[in-house]
Protein backbone atom coordinates (compact mmCIF):
# COMPACT_ATOMS: atom_id res chain seq x y z
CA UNK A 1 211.91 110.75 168.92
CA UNK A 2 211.04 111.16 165.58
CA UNK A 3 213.44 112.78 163.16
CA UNK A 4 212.82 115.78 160.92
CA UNK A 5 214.73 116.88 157.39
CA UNK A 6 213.45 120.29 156.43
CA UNK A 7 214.15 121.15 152.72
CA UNK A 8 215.47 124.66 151.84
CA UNK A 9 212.75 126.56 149.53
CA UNK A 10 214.42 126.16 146.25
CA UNK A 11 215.32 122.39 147.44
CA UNK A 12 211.99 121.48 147.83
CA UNK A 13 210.72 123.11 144.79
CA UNK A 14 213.18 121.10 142.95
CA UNK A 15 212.37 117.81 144.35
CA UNK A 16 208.92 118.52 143.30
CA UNK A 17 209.62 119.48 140.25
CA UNK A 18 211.62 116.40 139.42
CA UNK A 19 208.72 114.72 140.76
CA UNK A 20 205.80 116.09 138.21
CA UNK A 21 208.20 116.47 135.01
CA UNK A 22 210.17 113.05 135.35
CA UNK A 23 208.02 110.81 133.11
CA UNK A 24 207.91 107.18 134.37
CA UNK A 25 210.13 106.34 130.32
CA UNK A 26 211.81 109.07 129.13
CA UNK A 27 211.05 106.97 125.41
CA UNK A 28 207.20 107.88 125.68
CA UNK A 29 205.86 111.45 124.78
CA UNK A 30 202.44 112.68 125.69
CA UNK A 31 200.04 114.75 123.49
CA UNK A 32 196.96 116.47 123.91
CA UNK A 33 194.47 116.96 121.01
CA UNK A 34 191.27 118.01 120.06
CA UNK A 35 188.71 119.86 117.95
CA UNK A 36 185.66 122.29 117.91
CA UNK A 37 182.58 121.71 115.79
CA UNK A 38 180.18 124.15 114.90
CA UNK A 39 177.10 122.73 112.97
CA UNK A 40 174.74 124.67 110.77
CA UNK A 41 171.93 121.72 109.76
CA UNK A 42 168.54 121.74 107.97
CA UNK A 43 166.22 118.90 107.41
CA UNK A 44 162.82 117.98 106.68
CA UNK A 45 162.70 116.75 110.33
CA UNK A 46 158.50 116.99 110.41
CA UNK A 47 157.21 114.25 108.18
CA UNK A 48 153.77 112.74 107.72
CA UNK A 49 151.46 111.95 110.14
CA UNK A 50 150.85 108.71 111.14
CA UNK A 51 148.18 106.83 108.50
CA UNK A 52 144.52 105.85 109.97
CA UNK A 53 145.02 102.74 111.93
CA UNK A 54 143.75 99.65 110.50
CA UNK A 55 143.34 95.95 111.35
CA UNK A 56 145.43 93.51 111.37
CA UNK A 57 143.65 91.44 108.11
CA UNK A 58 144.25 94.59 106.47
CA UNK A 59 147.73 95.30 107.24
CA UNK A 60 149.27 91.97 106.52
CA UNK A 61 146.29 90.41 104.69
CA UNK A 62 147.12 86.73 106.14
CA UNK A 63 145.26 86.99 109.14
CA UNK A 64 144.44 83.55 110.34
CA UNK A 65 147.45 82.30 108.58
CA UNK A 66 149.91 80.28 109.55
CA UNK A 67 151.89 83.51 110.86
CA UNK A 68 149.52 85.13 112.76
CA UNK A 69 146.27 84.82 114.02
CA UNK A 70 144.00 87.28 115.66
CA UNK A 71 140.68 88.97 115.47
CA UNK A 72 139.99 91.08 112.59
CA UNK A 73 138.73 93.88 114.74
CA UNK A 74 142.43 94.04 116.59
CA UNK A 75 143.77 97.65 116.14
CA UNK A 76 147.30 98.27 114.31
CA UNK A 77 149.27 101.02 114.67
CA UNK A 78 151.50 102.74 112.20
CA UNK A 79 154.86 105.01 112.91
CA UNK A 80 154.46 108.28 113.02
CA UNK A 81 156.60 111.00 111.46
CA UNK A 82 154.58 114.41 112.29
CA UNK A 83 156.06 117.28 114.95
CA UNK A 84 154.19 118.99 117.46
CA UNK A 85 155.69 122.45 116.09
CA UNK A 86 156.45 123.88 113.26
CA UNK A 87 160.00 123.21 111.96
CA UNK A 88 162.54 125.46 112.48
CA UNK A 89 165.78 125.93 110.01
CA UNK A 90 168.46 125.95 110.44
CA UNK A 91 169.64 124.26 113.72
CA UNK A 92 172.68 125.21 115.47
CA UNK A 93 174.66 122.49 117.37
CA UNK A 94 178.25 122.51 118.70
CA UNK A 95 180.65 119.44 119.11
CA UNK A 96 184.08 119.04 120.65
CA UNK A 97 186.52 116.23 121.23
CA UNK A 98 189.50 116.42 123.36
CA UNK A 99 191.84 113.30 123.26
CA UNK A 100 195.00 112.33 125.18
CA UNK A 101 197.88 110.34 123.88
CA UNK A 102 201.41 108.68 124.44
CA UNK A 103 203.39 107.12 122.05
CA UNK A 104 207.28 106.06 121.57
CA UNK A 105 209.53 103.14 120.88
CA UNK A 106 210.99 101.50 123.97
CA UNK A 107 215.18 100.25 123.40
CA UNK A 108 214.06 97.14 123.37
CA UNK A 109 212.26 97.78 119.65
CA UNK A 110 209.19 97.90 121.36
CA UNK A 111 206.60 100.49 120.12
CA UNK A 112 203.65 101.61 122.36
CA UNK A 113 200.70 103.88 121.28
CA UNK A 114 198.10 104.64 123.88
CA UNK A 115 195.01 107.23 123.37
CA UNK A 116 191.66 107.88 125.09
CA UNK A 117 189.08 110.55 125.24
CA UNK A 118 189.34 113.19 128.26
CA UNK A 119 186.63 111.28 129.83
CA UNK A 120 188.34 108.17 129.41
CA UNK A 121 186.52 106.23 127.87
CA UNK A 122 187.56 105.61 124.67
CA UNK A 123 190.66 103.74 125.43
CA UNK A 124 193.22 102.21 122.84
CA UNK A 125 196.61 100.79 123.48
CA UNK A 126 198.98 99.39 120.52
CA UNK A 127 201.94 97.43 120.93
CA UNK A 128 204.58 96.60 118.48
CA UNK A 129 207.80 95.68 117.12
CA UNK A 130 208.96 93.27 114.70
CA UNK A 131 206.30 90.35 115.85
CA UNK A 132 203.69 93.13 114.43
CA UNK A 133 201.21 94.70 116.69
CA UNK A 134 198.56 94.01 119.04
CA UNK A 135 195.91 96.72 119.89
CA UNK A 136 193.71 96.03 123.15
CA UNK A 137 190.35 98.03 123.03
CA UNK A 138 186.58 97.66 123.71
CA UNK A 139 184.73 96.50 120.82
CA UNK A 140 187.76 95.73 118.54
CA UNK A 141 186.99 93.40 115.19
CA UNK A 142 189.98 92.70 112.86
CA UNK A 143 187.26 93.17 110.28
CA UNK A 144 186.72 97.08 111.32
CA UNK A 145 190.84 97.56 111.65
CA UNK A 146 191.32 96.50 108.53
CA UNK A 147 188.09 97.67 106.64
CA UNK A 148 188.64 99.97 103.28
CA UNK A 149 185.93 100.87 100.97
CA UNK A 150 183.75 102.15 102.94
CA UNK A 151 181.56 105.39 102.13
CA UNK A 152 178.35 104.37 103.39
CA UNK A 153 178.40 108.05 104.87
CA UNK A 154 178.46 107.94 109.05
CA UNK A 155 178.59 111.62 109.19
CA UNK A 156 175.23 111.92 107.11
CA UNK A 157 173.53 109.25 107.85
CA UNK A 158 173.04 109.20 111.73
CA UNK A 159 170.59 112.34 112.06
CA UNK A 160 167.72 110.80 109.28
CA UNK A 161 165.70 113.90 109.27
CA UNK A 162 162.71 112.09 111.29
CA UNK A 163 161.87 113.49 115.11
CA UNK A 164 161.81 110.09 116.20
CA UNK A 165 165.53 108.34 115.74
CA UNK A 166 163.79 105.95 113.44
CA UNK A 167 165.57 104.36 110.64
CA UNK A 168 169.05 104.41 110.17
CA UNK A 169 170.62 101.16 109.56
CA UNK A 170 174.00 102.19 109.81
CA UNK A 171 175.19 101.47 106.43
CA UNK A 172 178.35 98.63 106.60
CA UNK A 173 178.43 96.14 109.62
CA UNK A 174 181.98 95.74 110.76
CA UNK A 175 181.59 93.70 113.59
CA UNK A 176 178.89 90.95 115.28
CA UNK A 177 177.28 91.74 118.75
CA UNK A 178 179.80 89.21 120.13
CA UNK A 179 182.76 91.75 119.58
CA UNK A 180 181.26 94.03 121.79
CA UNK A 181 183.47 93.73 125.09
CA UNK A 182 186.80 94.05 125.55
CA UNK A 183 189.13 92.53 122.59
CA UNK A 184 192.32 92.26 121.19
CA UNK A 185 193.60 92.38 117.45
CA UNK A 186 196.93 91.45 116.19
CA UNK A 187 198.42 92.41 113.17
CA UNK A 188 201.09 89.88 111.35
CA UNK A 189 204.02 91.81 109.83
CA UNK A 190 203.09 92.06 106.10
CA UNK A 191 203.74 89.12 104.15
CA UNK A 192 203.99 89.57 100.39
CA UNK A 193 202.48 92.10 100.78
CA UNK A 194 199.51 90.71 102.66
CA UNK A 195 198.60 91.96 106.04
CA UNK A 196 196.87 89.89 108.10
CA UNK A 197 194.93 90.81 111.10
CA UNK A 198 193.20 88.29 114.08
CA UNK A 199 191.14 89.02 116.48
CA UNK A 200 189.20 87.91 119.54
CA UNK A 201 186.64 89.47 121.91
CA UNK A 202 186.65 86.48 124.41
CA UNK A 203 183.23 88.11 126.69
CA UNK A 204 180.64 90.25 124.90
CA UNK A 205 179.75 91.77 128.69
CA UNK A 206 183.30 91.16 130.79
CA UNK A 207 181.47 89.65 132.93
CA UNK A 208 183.61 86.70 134.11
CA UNK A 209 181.34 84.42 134.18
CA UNK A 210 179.42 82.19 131.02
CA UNK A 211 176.24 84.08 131.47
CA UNK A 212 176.99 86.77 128.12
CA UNK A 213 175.20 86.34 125.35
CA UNK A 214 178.76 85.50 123.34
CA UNK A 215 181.84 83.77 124.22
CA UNK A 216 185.04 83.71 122.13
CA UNK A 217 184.25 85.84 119.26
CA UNK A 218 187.17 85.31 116.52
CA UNK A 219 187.13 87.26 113.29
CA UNK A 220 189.94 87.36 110.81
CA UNK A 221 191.15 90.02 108.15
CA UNK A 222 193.09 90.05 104.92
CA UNK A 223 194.68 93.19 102.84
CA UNK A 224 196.62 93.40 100.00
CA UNK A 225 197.86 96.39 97.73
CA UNK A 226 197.83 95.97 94.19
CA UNK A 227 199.24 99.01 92.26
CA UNK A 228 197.13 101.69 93.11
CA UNK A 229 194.31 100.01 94.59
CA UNK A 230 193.99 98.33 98.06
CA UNK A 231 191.42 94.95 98.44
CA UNK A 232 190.47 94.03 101.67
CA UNK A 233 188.47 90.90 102.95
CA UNK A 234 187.40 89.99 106.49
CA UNK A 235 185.09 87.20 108.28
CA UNK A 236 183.74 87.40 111.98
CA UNK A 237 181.56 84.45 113.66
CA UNK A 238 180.02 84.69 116.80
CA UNK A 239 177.85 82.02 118.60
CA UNK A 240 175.21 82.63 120.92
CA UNK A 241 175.14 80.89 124.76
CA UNK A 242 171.29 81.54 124.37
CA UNK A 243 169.19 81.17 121.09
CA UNK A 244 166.26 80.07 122.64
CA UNK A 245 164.33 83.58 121.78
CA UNK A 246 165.66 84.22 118.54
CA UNK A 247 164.22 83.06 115.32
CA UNK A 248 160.70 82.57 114.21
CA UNK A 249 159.82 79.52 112.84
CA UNK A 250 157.29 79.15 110.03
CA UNK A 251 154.81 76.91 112.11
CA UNK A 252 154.93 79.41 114.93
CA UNK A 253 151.69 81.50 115.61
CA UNK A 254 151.42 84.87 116.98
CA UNK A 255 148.22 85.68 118.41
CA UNK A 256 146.52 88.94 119.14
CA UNK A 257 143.78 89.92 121.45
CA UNK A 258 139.72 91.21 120.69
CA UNK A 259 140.73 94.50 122.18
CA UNK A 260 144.14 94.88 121.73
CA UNK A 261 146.22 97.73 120.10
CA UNK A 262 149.71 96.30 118.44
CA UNK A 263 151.98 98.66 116.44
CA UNK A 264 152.42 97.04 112.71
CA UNK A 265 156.45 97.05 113.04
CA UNK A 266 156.08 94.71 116.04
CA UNK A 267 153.60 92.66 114.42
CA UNK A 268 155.79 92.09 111.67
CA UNK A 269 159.29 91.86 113.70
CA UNK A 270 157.38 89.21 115.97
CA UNK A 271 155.43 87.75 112.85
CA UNK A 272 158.10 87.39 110.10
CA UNK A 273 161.37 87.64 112.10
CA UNK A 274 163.08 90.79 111.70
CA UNK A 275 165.80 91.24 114.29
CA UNK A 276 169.49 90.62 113.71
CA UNK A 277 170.06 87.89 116.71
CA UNK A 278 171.27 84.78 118.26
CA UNK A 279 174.70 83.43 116.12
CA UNK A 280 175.75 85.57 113.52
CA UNK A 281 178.51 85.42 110.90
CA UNK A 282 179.46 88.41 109.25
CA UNK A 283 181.08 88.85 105.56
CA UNK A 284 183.16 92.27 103.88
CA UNK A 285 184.51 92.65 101.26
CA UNK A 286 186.27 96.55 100.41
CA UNK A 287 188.52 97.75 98.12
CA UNK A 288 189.52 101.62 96.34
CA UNK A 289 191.78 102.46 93.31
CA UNK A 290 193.24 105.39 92.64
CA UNK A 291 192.56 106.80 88.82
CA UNK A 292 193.93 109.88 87.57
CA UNK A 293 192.72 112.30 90.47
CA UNK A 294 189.96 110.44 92.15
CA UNK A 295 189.80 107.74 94.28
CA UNK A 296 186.93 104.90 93.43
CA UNK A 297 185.74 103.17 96.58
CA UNK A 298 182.91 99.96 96.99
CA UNK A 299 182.32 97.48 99.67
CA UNK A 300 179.92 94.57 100.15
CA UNK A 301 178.92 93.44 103.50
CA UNK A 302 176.76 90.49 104.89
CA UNK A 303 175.38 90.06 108.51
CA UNK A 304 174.18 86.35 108.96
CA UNK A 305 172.20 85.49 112.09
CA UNK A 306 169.43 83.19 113.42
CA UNK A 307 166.82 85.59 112.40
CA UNK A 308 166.69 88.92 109.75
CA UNK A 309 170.11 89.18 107.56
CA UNK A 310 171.77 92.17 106.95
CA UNK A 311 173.39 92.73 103.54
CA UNK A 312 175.16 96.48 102.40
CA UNK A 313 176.53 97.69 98.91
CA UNK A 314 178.53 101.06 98.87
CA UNK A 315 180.51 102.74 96.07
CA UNK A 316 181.64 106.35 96.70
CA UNK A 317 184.39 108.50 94.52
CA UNK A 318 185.90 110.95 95.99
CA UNK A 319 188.39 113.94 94.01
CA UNK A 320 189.80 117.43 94.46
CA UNK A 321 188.90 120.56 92.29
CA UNK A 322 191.08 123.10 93.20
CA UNK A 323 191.18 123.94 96.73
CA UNK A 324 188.08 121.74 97.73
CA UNK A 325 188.31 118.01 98.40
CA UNK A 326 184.20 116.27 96.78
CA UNK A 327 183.18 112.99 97.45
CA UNK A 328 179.98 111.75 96.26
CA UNK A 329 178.48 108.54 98.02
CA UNK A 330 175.66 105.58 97.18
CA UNK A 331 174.35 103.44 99.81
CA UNK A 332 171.74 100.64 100.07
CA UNK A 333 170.48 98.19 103.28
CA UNK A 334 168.67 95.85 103.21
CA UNK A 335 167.20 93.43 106.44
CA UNK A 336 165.57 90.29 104.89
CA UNK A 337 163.24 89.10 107.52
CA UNK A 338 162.90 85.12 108.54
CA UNK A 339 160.28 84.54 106.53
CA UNK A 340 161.76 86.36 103.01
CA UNK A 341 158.45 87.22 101.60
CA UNK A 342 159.41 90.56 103.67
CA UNK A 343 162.69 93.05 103.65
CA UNK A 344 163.32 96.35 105.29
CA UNK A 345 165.20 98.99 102.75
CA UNK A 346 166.90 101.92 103.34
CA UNK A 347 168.86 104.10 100.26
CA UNK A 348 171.05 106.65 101.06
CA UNK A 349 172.69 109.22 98.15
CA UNK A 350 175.34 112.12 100.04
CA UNK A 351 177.64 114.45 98.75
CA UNK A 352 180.21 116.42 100.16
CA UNK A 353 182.75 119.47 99.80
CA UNK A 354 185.32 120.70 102.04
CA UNK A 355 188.58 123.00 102.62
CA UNK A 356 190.74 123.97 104.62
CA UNK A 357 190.44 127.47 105.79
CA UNK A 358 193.55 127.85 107.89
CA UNK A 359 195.88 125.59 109.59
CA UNK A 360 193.70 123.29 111.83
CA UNK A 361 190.34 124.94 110.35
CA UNK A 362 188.35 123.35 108.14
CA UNK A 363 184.99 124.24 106.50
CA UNK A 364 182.75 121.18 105.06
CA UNK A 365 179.39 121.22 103.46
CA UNK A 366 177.40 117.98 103.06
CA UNK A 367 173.84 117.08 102.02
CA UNK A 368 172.04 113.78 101.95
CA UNK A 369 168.75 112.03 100.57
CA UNK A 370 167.64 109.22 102.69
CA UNK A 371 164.78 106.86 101.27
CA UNK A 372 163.37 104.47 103.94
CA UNK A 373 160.90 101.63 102.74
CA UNK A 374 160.41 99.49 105.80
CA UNK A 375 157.67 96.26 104.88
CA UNK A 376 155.77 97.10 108.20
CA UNK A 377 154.74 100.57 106.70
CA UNK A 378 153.29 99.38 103.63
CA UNK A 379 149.97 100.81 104.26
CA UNK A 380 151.34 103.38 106.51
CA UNK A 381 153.60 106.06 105.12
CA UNK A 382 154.71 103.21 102.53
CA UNK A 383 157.94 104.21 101.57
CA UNK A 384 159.33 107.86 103.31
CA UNK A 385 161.75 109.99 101.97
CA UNK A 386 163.78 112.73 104.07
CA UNK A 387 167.05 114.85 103.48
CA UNK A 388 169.69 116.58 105.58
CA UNK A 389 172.27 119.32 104.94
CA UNK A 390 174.87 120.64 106.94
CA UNK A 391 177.54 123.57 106.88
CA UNK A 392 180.01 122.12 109.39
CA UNK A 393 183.21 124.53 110.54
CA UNK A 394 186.16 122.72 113.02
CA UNK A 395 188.69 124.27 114.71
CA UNK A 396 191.21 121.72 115.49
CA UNK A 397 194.69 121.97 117.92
């Protein structure tokens, strides 16, 4: 026969109340964050229509060359900007982020600092002590930990003002497609003064098997304070398992049909070589000073690969007037194709201002120029030019 303990009522609710509130180390504490965005924006979303299409002879004027060869009479194709509608300022949009963290410091010395998103998945987890710290999370470069410098303007930049999605680079490259799977970064305790930070992304997929396109990515980090400025410099390498359809090599020919109807970035990307692909080594340099009341940022960044390069410069300063923080920001891409007769450009010029209304409410405004010249488009749009502005308030708790 079985036996049966029955719990009084305000036994029970004790046990499972012990049960919930007992953490599993008394040494860690849990948080909960997050913030609410609401986003007044205005841009010249509607832009050109797309130009009459032409041949291919007249868009790249080598036809029969030892690029491309095709008939004359093939149709090309060029992007188009225009909108169905009318525009229709401003556009409201709301954002919100809600984060969950635990952090403490074990007896032992040993420090542990764990985040994600609600929907878990944006996971992070530090541990340290006095052998410095390793962070495991997905896509981790010791060239993005320990970038500085950077105001190539991520909040501006991303919505380009065209329908489409077309045409944002990005601004700085922090990482190689091999760091794109799970990695680890460690950071050295500092060393006169010099922190040093190593990491490695050993499967771009976690997969488990050799199949991903890159295996044991290492990349390396250095940064150093000197007075009041900071200078940073990082290097990232990643090989390829597969660069068997990457690259376009000068002898290669690529052929269009009588009737067919190819859009002029393709030709070119297939022509001249213009994805980032196959191994790629990546170069940045950062650094900001602080003088008098503003703070001077630049950064330099270089994205080597089998086919098109990738090369960013970015200065920003950024001050405070009163009760406002400004930062004004200058940005230029470029993607040099294979074959370096042809580059892709993009220029972006932002400005910001923002304040704090409130504890844990703050009110920015920011507005952006964007100039995109891309070498497909020559006879297209040829160069396009858009802008963006934003009033942006956040509630935070």
């Amino acid at each position: 026969m079985d036996k049966k303990i029955l719990l009084g009522g305000a036994a029970a609710l004790l046990l499972v109340g012990n049960m919930y509130a007992t953490p599993a180390s008394a040494a860690i504490e849990m948080g909960i964050s997050g913030e609410a965005e609401i986003v007044w924006s205005m841009g010249d979303t509607c832009g050109d229509a797309a130009a009459t299409a032409g041949t291919v002879a007249d868009a790249v004027a080598v036809a029969d060359s030892a690029h491309i060869t095709g008939d004359d009479d093939t149709v090309l194709t060029y992007i188009n900007h225009s909108c169905t509608n009318d525009e229709d300022n401003p556009v409201m949009t709301f954002g919100n982020d809600f984060d969950i963290s635990a952090s403490g410091t074990l007896a032992n010395g040993l420090s542990i600092d764990y985040s994600n998103s609600a929907a878990l998945d944006d996971f992070s987890l530090t541990l340290g002590g006095a052998f410095g710290s390793l962070k495991f999370a997905p896509g981790l470069s010791a060239v993005d930990e320990a970038a500085v410098g950077d105001t190539s303007g991520a909040d501006v930049t991303t919505s380009n003002g065209y329908a489409d999605g077309r045409g944002d680079f990005g601004g700085h490259k922090t990482g190689t497609d091999g760091a794109a799977g799970n990695s680890i970064v460690y950071q050295t305790p500092a060393v006169g003064g010099v922190d040093l930070f190593i990491g490695w992304a050993p499967n771009s997929t976690d997969s488990g098997d050799d199949g991903a396109d890159y295996l044991d990515t290492f990349s390396f980090a250095a940064v150093m304070g000197i007075g009041d400025a900071t200078v940073m410099m990082g290097y990232e390498t990643a090989d390829a398992t597969d660069n068997s359809a990457c690259g376009v090599a000068a002898a290669v020919t690529y052929t269009v049909g009588t009737t067919a109807t190819v859009a002029a970035d393709t030709l070119y990307d297939s022509a001249y070589g213009g994805s980032v692909c196959g191994d790629q080594n990546l170069l940045y340099v950062g650094g900001e000073m602080g003088v008098g009341d503003m703070t001077i940022s630049a950064a330099y960044s270089d994205l080597d690969s089998d086919e098109a390069d990738q090369t960013t410069i970015s200065v920003g300063v950024a001050t405070a007037v009163g009760e406002w923080d400004v930062a004004l920001g200058y940005a230029n891409t470029k993607i040099e194709f294979l074959d370096t007769t042809f580059e892709d450009e993009q220029t972006v010029i932002d400005g910001s201002i923002s304040t704090a209304l409130g504890d844990g409410v703050d009110l920015g405004i920011n507005f952006s120029t964007n100039e995109m010249d891309l070498a497909s488009q020559a006879l297209g749009d040829g160069a396009t030019n858009n802008y963006y502005a934003a009033a942006t308030l956040t509630v935070g708790f």
